[in-house]
N, C-alpha and C. Protein backbone atom coordinates (compact mmCIF):
# COMPACT_ATOMS: atom_id res chain seq x y z
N UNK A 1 -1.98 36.44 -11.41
CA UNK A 1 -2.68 35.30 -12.01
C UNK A 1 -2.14 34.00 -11.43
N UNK A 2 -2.95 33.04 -11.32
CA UNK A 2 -2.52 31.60 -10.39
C UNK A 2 -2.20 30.76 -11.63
N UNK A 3 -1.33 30.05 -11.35
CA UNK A 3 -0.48 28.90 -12.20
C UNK A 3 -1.49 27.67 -12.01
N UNK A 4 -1.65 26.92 -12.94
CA UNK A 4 -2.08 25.83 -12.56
C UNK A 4 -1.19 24.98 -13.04
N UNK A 5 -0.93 23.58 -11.72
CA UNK A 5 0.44 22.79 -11.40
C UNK A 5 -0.85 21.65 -11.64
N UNK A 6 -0.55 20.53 -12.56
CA UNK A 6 -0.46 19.19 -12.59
C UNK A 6 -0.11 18.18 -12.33
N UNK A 7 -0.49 17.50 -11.27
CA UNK A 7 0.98 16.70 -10.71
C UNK A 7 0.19 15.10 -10.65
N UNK A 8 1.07 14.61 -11.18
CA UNK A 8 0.64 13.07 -11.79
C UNK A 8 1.50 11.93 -11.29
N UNK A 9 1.51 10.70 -11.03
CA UNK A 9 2.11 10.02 -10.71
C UNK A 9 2.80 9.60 -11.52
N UNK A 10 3.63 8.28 -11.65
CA UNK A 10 4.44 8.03 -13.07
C UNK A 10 3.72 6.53 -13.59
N UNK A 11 3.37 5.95 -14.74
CA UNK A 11 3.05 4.77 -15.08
C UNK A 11 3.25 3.55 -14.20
N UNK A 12 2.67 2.98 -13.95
CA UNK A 12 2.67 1.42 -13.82
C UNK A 12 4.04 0.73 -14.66
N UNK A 13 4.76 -0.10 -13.55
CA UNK A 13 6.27 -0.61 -13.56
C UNK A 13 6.37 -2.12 -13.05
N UNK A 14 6.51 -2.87 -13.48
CA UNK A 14 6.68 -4.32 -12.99
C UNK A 14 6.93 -4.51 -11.96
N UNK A 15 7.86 -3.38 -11.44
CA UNK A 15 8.04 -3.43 -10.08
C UNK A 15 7.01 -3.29 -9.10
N UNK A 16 6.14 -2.14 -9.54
CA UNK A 16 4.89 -2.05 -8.97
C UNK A 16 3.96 -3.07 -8.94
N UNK A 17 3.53 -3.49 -9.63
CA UNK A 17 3.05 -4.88 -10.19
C UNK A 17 3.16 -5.92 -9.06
N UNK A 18 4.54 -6.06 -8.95
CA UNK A 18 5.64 -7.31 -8.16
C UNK A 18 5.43 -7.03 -6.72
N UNK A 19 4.86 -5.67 -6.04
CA UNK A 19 5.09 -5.47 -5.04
C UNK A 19 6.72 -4.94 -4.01
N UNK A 20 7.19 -4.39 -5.26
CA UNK A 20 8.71 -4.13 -5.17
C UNK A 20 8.94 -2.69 -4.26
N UNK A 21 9.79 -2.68 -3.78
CA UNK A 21 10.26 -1.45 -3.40
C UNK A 21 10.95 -0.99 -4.22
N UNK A 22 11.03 0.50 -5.07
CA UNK A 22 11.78 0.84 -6.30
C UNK A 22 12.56 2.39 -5.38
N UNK A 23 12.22 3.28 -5.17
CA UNK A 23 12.54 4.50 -4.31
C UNK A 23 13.77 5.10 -5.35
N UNK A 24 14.68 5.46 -5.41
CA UNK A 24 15.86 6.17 -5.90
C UNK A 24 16.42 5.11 -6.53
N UNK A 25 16.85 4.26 -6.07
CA UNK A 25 17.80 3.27 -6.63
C UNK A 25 17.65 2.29 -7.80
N UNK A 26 16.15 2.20 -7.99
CA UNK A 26 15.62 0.80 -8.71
C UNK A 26 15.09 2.05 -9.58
N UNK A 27 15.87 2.17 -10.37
CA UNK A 27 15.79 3.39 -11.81
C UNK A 27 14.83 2.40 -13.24
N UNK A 28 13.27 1.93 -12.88
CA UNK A 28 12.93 0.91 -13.77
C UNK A 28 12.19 1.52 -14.73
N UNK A 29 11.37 0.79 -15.68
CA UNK A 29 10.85 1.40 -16.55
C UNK A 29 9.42 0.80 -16.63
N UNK A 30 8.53 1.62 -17.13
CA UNK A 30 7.09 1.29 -17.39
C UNK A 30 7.11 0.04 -18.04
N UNK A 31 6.13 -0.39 -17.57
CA UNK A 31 5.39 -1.40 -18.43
C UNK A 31 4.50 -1.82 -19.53
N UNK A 32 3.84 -2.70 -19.80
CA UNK A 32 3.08 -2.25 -20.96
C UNK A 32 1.81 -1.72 -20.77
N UNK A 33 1.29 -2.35 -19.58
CA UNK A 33 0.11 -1.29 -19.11
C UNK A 33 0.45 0.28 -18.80
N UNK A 34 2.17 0.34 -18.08
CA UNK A 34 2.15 2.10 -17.67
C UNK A 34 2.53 2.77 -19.34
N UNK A 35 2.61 2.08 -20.38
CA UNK A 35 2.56 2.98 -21.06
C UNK A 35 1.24 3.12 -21.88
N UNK A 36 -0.04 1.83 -21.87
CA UNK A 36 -1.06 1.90 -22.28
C UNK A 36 -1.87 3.48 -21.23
N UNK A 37 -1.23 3.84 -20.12
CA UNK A 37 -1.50 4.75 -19.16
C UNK A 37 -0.95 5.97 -19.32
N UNK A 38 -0.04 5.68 -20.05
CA UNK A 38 0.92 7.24 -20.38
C UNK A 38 0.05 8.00 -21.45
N UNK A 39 -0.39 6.94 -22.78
CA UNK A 39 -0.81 6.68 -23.93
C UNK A 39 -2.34 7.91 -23.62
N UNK A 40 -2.95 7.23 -22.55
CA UNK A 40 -4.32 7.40 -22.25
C UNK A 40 -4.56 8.80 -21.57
N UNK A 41 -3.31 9.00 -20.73
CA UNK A 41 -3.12 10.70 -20.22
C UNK A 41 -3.04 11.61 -20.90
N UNK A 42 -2.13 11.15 -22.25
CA UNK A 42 -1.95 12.24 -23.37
C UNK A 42 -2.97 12.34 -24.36
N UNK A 43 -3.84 11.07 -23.99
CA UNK A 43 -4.88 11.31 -25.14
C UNK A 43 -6.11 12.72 -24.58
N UNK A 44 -5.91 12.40 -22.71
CA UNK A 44 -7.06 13.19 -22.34
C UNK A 44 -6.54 14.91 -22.16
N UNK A 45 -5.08 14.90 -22.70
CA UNK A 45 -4.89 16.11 -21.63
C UNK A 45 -4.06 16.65 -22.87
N UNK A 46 -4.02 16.10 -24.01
CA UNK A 46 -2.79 16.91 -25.17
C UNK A 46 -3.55 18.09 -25.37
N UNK A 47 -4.84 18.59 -25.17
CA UNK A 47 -4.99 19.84 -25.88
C UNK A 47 -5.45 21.13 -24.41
N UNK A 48 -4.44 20.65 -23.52
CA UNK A 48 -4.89 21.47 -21.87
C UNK A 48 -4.36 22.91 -22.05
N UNK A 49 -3.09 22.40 -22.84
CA UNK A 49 -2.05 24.30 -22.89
C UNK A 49 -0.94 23.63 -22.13
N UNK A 50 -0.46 22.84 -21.70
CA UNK A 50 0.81 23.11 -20.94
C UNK A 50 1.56 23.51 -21.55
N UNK A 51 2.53 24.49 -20.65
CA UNK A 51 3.35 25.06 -21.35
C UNK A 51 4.97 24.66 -20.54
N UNK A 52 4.76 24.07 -19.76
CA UNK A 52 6.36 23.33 -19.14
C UNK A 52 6.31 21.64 -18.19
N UNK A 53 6.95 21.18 -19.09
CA UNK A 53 6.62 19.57 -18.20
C UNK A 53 8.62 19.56 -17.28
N UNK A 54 7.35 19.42 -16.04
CA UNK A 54 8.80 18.67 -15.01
C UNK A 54 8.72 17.21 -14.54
N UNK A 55 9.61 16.73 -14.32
CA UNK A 55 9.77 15.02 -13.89
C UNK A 55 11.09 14.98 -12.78
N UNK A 56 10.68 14.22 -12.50
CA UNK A 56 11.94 13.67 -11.72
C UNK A 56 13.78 13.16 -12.24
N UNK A 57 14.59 12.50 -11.99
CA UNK A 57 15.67 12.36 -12.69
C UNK A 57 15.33 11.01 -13.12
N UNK A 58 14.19 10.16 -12.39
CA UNK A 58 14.28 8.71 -12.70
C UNK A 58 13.14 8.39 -14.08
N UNK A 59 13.78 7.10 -14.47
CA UNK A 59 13.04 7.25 -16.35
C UNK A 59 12.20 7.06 -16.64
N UNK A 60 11.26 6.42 -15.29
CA UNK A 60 9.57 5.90 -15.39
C UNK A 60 8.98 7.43 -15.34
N UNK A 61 9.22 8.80 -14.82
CA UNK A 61 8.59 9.66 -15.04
C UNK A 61 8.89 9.96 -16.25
N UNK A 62 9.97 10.05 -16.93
CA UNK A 62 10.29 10.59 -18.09
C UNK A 62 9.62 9.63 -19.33
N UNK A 63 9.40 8.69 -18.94
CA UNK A 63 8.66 7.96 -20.12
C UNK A 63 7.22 8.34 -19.77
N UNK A 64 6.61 8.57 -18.92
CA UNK A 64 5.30 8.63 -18.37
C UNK A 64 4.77 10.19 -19.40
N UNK A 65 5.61 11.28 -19.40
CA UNK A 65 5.30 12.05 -20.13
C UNK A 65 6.00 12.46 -21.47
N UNK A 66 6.62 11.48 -21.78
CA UNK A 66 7.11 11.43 -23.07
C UNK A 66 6.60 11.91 -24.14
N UNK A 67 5.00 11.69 -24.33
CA UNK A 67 4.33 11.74 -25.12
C UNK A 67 4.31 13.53 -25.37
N UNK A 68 4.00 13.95 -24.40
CA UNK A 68 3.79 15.93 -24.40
C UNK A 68 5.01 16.32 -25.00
N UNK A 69 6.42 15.99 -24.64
CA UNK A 69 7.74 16.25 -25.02
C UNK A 69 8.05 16.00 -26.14
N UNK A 70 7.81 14.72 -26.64
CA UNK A 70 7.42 14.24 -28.29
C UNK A 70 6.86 15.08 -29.04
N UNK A 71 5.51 14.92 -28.80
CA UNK A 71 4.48 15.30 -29.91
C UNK A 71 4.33 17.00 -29.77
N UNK A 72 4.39 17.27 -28.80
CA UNK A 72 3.78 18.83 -28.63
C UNK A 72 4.89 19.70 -28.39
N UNK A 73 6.44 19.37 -28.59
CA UNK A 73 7.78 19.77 -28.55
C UNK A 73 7.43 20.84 -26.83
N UNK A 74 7.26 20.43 -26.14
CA UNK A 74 7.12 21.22 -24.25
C UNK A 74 8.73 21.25 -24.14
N UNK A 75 9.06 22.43 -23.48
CA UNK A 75 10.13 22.82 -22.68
C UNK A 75 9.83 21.76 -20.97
N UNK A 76 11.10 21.00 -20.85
CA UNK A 76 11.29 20.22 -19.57
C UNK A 76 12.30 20.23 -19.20
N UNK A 77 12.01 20.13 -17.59
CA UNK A 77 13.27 19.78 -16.88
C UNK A 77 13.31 18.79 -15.89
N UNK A 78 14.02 17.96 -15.41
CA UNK A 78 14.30 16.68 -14.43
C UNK A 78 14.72 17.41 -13.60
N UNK A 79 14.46 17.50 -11.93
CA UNK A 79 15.13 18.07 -11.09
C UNK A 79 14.95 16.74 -10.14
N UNK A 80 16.09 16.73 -9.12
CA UNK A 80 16.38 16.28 -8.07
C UNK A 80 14.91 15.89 -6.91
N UNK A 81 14.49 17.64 -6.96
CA UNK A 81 13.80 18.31 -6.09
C UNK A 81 12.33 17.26 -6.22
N UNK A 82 12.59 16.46 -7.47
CA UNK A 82 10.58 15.74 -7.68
C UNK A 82 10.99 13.82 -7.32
N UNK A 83 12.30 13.70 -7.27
CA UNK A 83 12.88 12.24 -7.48
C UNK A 83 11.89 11.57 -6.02
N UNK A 84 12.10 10.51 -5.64
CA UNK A 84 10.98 9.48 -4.57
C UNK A 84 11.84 9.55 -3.41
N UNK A 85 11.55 9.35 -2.67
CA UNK A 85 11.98 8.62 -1.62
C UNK A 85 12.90 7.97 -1.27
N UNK A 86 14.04 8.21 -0.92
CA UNK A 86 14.85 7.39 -0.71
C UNK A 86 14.72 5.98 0.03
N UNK A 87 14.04 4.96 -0.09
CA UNK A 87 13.86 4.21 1.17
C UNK A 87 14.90 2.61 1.77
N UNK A 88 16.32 3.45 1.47
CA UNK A 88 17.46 3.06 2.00
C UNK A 88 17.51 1.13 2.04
N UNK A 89 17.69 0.58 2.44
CA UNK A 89 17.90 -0.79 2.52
C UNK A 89 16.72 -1.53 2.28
N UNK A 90 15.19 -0.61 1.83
CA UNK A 90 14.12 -1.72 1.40
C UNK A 90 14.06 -1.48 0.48
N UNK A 91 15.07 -0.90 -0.59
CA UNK A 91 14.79 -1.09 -2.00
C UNK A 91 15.15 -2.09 -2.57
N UNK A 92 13.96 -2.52 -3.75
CA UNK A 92 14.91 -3.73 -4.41
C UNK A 92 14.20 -5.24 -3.53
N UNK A 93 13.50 -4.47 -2.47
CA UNK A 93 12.87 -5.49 -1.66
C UNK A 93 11.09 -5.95 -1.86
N UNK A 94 10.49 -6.87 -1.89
CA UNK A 94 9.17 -6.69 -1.59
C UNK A 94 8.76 -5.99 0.02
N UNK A 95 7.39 -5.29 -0.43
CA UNK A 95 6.66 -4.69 1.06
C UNK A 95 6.82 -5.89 2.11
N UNK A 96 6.06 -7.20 1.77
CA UNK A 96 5.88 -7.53 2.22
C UNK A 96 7.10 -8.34 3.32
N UNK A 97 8.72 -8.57 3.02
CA UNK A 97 9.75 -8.46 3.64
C UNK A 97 10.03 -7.51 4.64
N UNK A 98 9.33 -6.28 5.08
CA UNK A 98 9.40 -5.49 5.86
C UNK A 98 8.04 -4.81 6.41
N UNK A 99 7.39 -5.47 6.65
CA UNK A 99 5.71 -5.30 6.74
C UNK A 99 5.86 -4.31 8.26
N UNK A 100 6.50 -5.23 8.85
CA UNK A 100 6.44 -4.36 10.55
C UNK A 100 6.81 -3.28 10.50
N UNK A 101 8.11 -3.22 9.66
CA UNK A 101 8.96 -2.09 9.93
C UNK A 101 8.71 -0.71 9.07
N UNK A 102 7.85 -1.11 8.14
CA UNK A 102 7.04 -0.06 7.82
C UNK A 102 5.58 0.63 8.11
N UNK A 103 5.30 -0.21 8.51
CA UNK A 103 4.19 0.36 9.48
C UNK A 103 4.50 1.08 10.42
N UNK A 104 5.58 0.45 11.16
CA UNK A 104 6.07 1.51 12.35
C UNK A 104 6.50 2.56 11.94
N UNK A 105 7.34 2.90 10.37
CA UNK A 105 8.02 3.89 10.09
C UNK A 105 6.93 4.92 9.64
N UNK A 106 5.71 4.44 9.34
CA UNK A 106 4.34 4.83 8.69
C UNK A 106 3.64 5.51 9.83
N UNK A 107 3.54 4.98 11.36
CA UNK A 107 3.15 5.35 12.87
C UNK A 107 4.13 6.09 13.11
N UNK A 108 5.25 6.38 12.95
CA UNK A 108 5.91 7.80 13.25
C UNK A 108 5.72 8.92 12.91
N UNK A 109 5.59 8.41 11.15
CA UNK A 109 5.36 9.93 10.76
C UNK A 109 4.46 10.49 11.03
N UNK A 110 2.71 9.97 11.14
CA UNK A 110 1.55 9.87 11.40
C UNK A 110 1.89 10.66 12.86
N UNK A 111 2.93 10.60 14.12
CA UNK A 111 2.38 10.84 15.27
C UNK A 111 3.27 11.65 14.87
N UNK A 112 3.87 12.54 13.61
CA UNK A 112 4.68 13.91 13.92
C UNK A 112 6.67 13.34 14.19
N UNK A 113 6.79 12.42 13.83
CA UNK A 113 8.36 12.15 14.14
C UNK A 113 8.61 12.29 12.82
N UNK A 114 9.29 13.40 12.33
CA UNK A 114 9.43 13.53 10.38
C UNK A 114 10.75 13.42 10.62
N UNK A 115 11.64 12.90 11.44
CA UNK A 115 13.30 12.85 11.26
C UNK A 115 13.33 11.40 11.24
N UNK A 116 12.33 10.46 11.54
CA UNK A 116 12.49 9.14 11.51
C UNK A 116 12.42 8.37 10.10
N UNK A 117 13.15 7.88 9.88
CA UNK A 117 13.61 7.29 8.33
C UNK A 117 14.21 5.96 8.50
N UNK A 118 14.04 5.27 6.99
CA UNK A 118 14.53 3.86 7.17
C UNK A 118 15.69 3.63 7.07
N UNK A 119 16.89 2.71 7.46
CA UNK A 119 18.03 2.28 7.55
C UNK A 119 18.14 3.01 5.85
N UNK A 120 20.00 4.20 6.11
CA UNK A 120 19.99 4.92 5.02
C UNK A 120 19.59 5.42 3.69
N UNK A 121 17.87 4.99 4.31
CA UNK A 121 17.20 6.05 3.75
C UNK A 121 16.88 7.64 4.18
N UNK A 122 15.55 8.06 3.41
CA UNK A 122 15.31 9.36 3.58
C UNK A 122 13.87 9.70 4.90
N UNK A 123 14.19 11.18 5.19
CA UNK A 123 13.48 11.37 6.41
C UNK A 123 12.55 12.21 5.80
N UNK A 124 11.27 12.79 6.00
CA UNK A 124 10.33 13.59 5.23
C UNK A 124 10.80 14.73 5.62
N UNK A 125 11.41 15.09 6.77
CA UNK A 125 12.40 17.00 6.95
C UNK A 125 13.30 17.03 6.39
N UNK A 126 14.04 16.14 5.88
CA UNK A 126 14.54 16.67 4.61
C UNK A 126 14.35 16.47 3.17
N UNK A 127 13.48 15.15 2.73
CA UNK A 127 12.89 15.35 1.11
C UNK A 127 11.95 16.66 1.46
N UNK A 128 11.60 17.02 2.72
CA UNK A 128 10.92 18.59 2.45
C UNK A 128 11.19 20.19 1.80
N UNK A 129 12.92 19.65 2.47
CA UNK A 129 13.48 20.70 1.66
C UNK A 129 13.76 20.71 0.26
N UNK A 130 14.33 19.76 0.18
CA UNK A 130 14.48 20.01 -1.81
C UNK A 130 13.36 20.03 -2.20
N UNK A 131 12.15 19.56 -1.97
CA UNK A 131 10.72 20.10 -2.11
C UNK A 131 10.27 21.43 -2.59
N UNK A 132 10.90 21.83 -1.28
CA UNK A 132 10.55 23.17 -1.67
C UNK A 132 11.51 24.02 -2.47
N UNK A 133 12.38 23.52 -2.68
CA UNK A 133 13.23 24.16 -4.28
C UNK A 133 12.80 24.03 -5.28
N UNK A 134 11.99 23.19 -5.25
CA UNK A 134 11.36 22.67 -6.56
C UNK A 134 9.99 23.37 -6.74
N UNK A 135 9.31 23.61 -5.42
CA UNK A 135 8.40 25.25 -5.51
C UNK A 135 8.92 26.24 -5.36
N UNK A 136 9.80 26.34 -5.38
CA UNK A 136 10.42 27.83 -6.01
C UNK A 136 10.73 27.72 -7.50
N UNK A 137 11.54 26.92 -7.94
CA UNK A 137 11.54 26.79 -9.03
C UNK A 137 10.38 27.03 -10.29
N UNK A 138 9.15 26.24 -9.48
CA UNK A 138 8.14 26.39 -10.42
C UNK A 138 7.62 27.82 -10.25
N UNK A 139 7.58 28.36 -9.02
CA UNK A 139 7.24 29.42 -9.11
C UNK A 139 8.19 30.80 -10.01
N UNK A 140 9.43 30.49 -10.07
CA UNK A 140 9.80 31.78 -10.77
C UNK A 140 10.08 31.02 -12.02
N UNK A 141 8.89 30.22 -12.42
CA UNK A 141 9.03 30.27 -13.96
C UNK A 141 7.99 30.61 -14.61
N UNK A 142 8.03 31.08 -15.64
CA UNK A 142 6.67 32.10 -16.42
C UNK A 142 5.59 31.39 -16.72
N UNK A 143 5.92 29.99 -16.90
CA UNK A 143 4.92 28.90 -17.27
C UNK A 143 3.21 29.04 -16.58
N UNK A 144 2.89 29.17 -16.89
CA UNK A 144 1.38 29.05 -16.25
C UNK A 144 0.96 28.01 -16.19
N UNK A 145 0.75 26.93 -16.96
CA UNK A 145 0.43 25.71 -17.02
C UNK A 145 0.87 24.57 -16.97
N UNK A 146 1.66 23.65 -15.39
CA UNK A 146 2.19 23.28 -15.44
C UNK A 146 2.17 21.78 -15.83
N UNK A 147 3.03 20.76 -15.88
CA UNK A 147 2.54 19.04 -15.75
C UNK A 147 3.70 18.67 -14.90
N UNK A 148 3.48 18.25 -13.86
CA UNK A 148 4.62 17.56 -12.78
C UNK A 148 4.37 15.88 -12.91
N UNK A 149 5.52 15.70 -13.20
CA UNK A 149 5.50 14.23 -13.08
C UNK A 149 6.29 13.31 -11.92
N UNK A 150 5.71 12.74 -10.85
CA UNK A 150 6.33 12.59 -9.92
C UNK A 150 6.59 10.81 -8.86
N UNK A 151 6.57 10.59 -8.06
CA UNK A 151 6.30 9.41 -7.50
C UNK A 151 5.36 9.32 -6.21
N UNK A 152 4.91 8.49 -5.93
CA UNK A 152 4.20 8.11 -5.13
C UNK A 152 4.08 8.57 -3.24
N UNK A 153 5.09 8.31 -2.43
CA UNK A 153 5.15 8.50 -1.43
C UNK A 153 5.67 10.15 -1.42
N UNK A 154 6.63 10.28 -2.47
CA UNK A 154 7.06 11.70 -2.40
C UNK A 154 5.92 12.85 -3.38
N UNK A 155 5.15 12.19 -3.90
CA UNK A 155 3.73 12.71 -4.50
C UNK A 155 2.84 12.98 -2.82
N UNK A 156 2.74 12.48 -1.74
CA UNK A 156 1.92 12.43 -0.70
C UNK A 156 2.99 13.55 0.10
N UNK A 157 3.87 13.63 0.40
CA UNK A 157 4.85 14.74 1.14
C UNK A 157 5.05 16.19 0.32
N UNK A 158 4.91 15.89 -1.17
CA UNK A 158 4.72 16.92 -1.35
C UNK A 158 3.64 18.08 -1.89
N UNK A 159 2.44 17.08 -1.62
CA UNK A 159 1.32 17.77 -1.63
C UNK A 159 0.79 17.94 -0.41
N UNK A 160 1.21 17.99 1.40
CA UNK A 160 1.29 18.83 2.23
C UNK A 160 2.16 19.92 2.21
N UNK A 161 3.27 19.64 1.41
CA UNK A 161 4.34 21.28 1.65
C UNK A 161 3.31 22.09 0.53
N UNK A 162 2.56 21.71 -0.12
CA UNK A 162 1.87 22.84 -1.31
C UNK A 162 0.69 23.49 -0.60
N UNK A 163 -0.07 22.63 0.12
CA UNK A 163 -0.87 22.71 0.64
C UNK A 163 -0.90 23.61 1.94
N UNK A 164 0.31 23.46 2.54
CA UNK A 164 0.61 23.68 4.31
C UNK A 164 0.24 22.96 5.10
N UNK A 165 0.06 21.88 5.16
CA UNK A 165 -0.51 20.63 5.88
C UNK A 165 0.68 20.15 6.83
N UNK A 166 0.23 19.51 7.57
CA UNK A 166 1.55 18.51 8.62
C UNK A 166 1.75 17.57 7.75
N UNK A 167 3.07 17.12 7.97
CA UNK A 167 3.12 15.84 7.23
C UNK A 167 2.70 14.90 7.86
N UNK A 168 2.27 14.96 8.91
CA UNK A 168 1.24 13.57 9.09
C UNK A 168 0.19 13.13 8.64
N UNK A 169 0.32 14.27 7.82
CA UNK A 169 -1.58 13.95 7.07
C UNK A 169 -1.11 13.34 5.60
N UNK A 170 0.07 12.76 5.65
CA UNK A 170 0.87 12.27 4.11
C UNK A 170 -0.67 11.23 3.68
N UNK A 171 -0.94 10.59 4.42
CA UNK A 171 -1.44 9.17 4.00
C UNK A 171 -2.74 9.97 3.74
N UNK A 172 -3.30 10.51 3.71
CA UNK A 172 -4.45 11.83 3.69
C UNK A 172 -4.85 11.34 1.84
N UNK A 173 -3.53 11.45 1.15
CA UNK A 173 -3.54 11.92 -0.07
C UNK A 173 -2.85 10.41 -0.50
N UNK A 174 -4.11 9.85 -1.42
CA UNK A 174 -4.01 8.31 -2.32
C UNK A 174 -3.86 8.82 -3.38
N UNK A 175 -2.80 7.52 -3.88
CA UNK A 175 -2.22 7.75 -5.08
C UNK A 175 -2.37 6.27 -6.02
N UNK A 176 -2.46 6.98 -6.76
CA UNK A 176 -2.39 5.41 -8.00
C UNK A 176 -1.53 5.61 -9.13
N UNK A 177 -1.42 4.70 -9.86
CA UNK A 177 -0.01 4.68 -11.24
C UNK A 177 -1.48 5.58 -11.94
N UNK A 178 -0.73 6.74 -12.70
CA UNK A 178 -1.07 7.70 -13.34
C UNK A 178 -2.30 8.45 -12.91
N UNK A 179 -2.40 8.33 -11.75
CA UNK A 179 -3.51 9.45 -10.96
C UNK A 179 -2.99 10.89 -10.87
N UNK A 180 -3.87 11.84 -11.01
CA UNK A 180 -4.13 13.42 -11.18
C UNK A 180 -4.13 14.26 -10.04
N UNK A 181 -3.57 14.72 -9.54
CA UNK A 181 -3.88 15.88 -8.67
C UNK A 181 -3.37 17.34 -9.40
N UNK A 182 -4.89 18.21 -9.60
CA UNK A 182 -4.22 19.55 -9.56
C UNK A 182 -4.49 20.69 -8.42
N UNK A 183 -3.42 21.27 -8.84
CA UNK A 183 -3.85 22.50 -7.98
C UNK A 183 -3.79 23.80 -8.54
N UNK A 184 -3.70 24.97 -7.75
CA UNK A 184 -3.81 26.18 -8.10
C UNK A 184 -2.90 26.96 -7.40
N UNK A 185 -2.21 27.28 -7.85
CA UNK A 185 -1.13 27.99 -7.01
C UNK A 185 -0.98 29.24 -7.04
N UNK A 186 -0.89 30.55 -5.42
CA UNK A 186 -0.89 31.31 -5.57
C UNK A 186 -0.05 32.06 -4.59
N UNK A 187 0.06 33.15 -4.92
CA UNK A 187 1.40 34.13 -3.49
C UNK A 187 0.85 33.88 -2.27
N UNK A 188 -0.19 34.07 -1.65
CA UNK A 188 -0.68 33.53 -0.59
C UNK A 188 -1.31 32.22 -0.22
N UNK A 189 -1.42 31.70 -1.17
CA UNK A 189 -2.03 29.94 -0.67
C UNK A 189 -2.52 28.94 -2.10
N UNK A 190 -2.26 28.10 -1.63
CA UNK A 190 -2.58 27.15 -2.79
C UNK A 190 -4.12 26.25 -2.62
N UNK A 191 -4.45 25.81 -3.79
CA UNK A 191 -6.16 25.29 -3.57
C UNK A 191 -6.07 23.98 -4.12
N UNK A 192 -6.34 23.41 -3.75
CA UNK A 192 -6.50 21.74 -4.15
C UNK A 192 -7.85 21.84 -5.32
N UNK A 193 -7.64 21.08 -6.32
CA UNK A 193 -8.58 21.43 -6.97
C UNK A 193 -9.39 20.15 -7.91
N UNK A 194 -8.53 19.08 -7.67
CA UNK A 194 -8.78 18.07 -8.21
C UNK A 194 -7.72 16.95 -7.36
N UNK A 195 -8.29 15.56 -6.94
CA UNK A 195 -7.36 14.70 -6.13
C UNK A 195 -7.75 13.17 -6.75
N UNK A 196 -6.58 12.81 -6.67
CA UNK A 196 -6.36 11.44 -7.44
C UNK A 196 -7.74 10.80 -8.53
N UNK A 197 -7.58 11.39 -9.39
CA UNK A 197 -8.43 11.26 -10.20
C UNK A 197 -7.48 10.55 -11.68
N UNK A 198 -8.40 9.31 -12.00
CA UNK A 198 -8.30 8.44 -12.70
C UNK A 198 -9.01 8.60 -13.59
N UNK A 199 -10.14 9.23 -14.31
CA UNK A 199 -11.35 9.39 -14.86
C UNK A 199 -10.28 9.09 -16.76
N UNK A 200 -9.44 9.47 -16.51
CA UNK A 200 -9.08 9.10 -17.99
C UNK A 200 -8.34 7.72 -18.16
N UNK A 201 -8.31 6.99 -17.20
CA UNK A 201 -7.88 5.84 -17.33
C UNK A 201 -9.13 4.52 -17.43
N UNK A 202 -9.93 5.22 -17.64
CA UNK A 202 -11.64 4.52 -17.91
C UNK A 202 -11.72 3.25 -18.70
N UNK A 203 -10.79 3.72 -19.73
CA UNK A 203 -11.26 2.76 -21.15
C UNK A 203 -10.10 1.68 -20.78
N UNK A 204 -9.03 1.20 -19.88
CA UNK A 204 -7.83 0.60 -19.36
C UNK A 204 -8.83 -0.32 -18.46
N UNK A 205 -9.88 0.01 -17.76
CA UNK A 205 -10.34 -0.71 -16.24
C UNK A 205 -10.46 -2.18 -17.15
């Protein structure tokens, strides 16, 4: 029988807002819109069945699904394996302070250079691997119905390792504060089954 994996972005954060670079380090918290967004996920999705919510270690995911953990008492765990991007010396920074240098770092990955990473940050060959601990993980757990709560750039890397995709096709897969991707997961291949879908964030526009 195929698991179905939920994998969601985390609320809207001032930082986001601000145009901030947040990645590992900038540990911030939702805002009042990402929790009018958290609010609005749980309104569309409290009666789905999940039966295990995962998040990352940082607290904007953990507030993002607070609500399932609260109200509907879900078994969770924070792993390493779902945390963002490390993106080394532009955290804490606006995009727009490093415009060149991410584009170029954006044209690497795109032409297949996945060891190229920003000043001590992270490279996508290796957030690939703890990646994939984190599909193993989900996989040897009994849960059928999952809710992943995750971040943004590492939401796009790790829906080619689910998929089997190159990671150059990262930018392939748009993301927004509390957008939906599910899938279907199975011993031989996984199915995309729904992609960045907002449809419950309707009554917010």
């Amino acid at each position: 029988m195929a698991k179905e994996l939920y994998i969601i972005r985390h609320g809207q954060t001032d930082f986001n807002l601000q145009g901030i670079v947040q990645g590992q380090g900038m540990d911030t918290d939702l805002n009042e819109l990402g929790r009018k967004q958290a609010d609005a996920f749980f309104k569309a999705y409290r009666n789905e069945g999940f039966d295990f919510v995962y998040t990352s270690r940082l607290k904007r995911t953990h507030q993002t699904v607070a609500p399932f953990i609260d109200n509907l008492n879900l078994p969770t765990k924070a792993m390493y394996a779902f945390d963002e991007f490390n993106w080394g010396i532009f955290e804490g920074t606006k995009f727009g302070q490093f415009n060149a240098e991410y584009r170029a770092l954006i044209a690497a990955w795109v032409s297949g250079d996945y060891a190229a990473a920003p000043l001590l940050g992270d490279a996508p060959q290796n957030v690939a691997i703890r990646q994939q601990r984190g599909i193993d993980h989900i996989m040897h757990n009994p849960a059928q119905k999952i809710l992943l709560c995750m971040h943004g750039r590492a939401m796009r890397l790790f829906l080619c390792v689910l998929l089997g995709r190159p990671f150059s096709e990262m930018e392939h897969f748009e993301h927004d504060n509390l957008s939906l991707y599910k899938l279907a997961l199975h011993p031989r291949g996984n199915t995309l089954l729904l992609r960045n879908d907002r449809s419950h964030l309707q009554l917010l526009a």
